[in-house]
Protein backbone atom coordinates (compact mmCIF):
# COMPACT_ATOMS: atom_id res chain seq x y z
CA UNK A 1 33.73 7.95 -2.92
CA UNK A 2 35.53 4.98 -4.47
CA UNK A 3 35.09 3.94 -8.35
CA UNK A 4 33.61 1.14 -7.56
CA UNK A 5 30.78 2.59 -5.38
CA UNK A 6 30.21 5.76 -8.13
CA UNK A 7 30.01 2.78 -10.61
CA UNK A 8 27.45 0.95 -8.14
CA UNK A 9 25.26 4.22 -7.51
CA UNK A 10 25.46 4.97 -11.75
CA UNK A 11 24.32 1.06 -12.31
CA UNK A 12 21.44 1.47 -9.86
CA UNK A 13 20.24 4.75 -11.32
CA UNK A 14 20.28 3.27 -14.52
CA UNK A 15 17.97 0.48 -13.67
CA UNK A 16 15.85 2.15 -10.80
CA UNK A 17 14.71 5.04 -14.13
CA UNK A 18 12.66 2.80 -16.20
CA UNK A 19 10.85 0.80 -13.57
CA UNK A 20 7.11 0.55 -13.71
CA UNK A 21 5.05 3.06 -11.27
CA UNK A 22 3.29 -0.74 -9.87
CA UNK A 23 6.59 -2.24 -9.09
CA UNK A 24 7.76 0.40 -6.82
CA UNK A 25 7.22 1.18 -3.32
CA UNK A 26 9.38 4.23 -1.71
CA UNK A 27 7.92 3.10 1.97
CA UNK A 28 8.25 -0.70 1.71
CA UNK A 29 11.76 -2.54 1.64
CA UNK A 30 9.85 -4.89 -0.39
CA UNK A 31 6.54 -6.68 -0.69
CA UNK A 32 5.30 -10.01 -2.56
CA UNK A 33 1.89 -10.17 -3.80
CA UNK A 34 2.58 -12.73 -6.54
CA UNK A 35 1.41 -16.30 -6.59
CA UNK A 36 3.53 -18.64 -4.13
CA UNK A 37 4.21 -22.12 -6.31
CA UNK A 38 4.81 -25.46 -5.27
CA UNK A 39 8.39 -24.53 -5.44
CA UNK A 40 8.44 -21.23 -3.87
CA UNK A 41 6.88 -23.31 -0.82
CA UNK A 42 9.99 -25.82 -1.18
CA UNK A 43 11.94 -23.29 -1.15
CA UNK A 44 10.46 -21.61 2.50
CA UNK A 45 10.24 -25.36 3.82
CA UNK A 46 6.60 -25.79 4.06
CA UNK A 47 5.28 -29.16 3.39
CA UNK A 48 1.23 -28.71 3.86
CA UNK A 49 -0.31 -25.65 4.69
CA UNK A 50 -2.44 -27.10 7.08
CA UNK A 51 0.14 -28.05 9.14
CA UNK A 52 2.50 -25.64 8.91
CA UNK A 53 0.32 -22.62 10.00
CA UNK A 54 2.14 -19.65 11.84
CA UNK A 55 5.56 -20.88 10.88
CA UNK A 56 7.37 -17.90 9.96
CA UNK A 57 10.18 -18.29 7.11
CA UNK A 58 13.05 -15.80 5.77
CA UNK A 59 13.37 -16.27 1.92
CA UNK A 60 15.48 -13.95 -0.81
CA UNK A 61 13.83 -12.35 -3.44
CA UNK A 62 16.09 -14.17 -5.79
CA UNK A 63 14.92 -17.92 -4.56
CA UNK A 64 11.02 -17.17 -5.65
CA UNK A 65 9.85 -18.51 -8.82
CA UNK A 66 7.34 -15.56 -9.60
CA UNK A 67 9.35 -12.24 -8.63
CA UNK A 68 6.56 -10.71 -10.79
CA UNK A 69 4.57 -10.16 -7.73
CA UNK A 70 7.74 -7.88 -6.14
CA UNK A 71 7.51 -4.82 -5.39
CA UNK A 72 9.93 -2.86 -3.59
CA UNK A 73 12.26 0.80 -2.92
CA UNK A 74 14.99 1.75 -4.14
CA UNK A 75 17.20 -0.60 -2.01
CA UNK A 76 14.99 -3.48 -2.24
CA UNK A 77 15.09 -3.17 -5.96
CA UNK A 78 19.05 -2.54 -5.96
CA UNK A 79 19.01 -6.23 -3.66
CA UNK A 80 17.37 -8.28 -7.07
CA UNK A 81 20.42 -6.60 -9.35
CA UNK A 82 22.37 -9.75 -9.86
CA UNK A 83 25.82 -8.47 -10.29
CA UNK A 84 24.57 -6.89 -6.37
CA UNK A 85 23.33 -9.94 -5.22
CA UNK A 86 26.97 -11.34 -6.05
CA UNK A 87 28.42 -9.14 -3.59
CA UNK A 88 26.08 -10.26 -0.87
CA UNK A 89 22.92 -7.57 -1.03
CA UNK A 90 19.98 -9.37 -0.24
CA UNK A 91 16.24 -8.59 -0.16
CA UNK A 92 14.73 -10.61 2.38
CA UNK A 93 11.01 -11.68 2.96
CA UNK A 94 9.86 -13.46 6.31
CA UNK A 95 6.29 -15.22 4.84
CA UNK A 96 3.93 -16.64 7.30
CA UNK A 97 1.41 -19.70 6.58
CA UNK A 98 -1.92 -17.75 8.05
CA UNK A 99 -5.82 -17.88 7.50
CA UNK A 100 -6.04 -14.34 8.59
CA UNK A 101 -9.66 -14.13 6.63
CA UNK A 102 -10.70 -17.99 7.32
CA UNK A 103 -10.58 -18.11 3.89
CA UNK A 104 -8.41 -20.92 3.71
CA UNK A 105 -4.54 -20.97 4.32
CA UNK A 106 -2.64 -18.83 2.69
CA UNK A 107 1.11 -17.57 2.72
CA UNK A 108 1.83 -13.78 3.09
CA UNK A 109 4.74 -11.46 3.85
CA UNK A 110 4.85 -10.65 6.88
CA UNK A 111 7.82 -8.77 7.07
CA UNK A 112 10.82 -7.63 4.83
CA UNK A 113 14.07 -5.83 4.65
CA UNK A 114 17.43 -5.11 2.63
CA UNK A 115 20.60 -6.92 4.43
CA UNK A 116 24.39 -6.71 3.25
CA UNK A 117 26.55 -9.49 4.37
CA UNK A 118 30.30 -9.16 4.38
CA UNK A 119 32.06 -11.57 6.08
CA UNK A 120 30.99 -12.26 9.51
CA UNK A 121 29.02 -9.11 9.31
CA UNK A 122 25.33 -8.73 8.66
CA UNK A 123 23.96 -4.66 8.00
CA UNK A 124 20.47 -4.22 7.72
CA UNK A 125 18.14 -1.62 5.79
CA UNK A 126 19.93 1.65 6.11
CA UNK A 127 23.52 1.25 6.70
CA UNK A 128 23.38 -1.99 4.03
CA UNK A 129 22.85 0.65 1.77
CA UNK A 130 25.19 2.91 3.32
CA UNK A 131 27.92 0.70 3.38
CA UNK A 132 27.26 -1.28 -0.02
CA UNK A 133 26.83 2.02 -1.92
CA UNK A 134 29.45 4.59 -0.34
CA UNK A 135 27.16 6.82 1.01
CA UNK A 136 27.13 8.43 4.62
CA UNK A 137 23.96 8.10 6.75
CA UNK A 138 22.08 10.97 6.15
CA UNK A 139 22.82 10.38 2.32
CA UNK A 140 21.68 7.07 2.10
CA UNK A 141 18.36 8.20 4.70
CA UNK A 142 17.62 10.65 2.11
CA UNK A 143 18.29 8.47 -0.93
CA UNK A 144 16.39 5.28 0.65
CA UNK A 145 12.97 6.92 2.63
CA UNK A 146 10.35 8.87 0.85
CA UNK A 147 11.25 11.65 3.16
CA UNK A 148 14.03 13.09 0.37
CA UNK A 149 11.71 13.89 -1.82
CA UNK A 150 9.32 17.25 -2.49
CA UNK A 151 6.83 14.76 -4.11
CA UNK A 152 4.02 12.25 -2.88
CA UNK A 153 4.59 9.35 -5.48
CA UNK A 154 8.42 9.02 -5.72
CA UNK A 155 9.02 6.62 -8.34
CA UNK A 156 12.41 5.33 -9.51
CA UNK A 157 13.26 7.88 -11.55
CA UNK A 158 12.80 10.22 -8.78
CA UNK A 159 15.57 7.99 -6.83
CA UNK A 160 17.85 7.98 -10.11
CA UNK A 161 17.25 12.13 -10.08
CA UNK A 162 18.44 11.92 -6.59
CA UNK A 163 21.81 9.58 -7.04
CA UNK A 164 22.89 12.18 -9.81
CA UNK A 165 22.33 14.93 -7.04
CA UNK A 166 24.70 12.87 -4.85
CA UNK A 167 27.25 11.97 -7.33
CA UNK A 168 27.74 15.27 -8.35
CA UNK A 169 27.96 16.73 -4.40
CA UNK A 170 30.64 14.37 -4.97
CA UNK A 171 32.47 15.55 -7.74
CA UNK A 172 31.33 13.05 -10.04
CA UNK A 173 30.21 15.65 -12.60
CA UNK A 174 30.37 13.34 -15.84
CA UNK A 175 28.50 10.71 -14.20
CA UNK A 176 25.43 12.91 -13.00
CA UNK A 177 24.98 14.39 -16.40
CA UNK A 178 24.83 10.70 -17.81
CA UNK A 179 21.55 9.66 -15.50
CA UNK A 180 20.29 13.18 -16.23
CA UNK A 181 20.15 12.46 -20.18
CA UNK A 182 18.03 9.43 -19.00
CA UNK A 183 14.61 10.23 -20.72
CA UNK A 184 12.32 9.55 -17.31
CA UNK A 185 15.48 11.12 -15.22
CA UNK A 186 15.08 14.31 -17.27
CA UNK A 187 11.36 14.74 -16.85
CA UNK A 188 11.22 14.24 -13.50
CA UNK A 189 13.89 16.18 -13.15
CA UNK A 190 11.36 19.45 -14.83
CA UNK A 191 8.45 18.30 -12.78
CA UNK A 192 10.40 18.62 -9.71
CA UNK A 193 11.66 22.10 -10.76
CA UNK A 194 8.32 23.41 -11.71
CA UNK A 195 6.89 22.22 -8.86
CA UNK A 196 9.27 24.69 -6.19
């Protein structure tokens, strides 16, 4: 494993510990609840509602005005990190224009996932986060899905537990115990043990 993708895995740990139980979703690349502005509709190239009903558009996390209303996993949430998004990680929503309820038109997701582009190349979901991060399929299957974990309501810290796991498998000793001095690191890291 390259510096550059220990550094990468150590960055995302970091910012994956602290995140709010609401914001994050082990089973859902990511998800959009928030309010869609004026702009955010600009943005997915629909003019009226009422005309534009069943269009389906692909928009990046990072072109909504509200990201409040994001939720996401640990890769979705790794695709907002700027300095990430810079080296082509993406977090892609496909929102539809719909009146699922007749309630009146509204736009939902209906549809999402994590994509790396490098070069010509496009990776989606899994191997994005294989490729992007160093990791080799199982690794980033375990890292990415809620089945790597022996508890029901993985939160971030659970996924930054699990990167220090990886990075010292890896030989990347100093770096492990680093996340592991992160306050919600370490006490998911004793729930976990007291749980087996």
């Amino acid at each position: 494993m390259t510096k550059l993708k220990v550094d990468r895995l150590v960055t995302l740990a970091k910012y994956l510990a602290p995140i709010k139980e609401e914001k994050f979703d082990i089973d859902s690349w990511g998800d959009h609840d928030g309010p869609v502005d004026k702009n955010d509709l600009k943005v997915m190239g629909i003019k009226k509602l009422s005309e534009d009903e069943g269009k389906a558009v692909c928009v990046t996390a990072d072109q909504l005005d509200n990201a409040c209303g994001t939720t996401a996993c640990a890769l979705g949430h790794a695709a907002t990190i700027p300095e990430f998004r810079r080296k082509g990680l993406r977090l892609e929503f496909i929102f539809e224009a719909n009146d699922y309820y007749n309630e009146g038109l509204t736009v939902g997701v209906v549809d999402s996932g994590v994509i790396l582009r490098k070069g010509d190349e496009t990776f989606h979901d899994f191997e994005a986060g294989e490729i992007f991060f160093g990791l080799s399929s199982e690794e980033a299957e375990e890292l990415f899905s809620g089945n790597g974990y022996p508890v029901i309501n993985v939160q971030g810290a659970h996924v930054s537990a699990k990167i220090a796991e990886i990075l010292e498998n890896h030989g990347h000793v100093a770096e492990a115990k680093e996340i592991r001095k992160i306050p919600k690191v370490k006490k998911v890291i004793k729930q976990m043990e007291s749980a087996v």
